[in-house]
Protein backbone atom coordinates (compact mmCIF):
# COMPACT_ATOMS: atom_id res chain seq x y z
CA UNK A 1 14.19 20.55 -15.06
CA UNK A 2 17.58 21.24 -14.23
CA UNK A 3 20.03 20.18 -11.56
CA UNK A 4 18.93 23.32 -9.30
CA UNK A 5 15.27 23.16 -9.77
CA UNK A 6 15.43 19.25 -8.76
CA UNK A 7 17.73 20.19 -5.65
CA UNK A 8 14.86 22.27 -4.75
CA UNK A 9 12.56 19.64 -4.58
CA UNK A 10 11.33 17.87 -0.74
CA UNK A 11 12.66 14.20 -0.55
CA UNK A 12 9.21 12.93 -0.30
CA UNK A 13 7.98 14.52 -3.39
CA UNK A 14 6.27 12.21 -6.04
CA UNK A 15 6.24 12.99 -9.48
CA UNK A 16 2.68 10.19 -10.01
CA UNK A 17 0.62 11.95 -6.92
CA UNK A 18 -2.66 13.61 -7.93
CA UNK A 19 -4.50 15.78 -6.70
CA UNK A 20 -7.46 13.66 -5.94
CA UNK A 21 -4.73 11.86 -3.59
CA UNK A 22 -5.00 14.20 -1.01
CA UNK A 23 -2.43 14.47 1.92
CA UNK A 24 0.68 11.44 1.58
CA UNK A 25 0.64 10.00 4.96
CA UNK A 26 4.72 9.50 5.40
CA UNK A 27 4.96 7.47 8.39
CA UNK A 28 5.99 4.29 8.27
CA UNK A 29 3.09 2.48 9.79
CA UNK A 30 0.62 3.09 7.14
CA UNK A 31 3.38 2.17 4.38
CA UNK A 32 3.69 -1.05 6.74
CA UNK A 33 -0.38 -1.70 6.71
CA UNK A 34 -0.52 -1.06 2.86
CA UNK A 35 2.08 -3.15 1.63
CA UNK A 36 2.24 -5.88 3.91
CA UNK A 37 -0.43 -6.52 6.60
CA UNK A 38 -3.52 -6.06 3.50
CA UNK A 39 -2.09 -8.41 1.20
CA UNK A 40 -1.36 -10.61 3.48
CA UNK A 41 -4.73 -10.42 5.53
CA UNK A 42 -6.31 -10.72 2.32
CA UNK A 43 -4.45 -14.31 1.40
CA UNK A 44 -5.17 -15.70 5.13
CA UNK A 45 -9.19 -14.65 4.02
CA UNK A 46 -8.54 -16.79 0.82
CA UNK A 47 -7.37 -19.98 3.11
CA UNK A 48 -9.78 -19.72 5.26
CA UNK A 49 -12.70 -19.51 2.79
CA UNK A 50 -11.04 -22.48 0.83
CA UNK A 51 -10.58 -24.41 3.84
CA UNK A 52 -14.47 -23.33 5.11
CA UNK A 53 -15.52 -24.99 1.55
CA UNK A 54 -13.40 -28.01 1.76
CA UNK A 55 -14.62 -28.72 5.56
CA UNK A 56 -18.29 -28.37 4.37
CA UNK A 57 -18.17 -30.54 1.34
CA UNK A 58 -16.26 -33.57 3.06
């Protein structure tokens, strides 16, 4: 690829998207839910299910 083929190319493009991705959803809201509300929703599960077993075996 030269430097006029990659001028070319949409900002948003991807070179590791599949096709079995589908659609890339741009906006910034799902970016938002992906890389910060599910990780951290999934360690405040975690706490919670440590602190359940703690409360139940004192």
């Amino acid at each position: 690829m030269n430097y006029i083929d990659s001028q070319q190319i949409p900002p948003t493009f991807q070179s590791n998207s599949r096709a079995e991705d589908g659609q890339l959803d741009g906006n910034r809201w799902s970016g938002l839910c992906e890389g910060v509300l599910i990780p951290l929703g999934s360690l405040f599960a975690v706490f919670l299910f440590m602190l359940g077993v703690m409360l139940i075996t004192t």
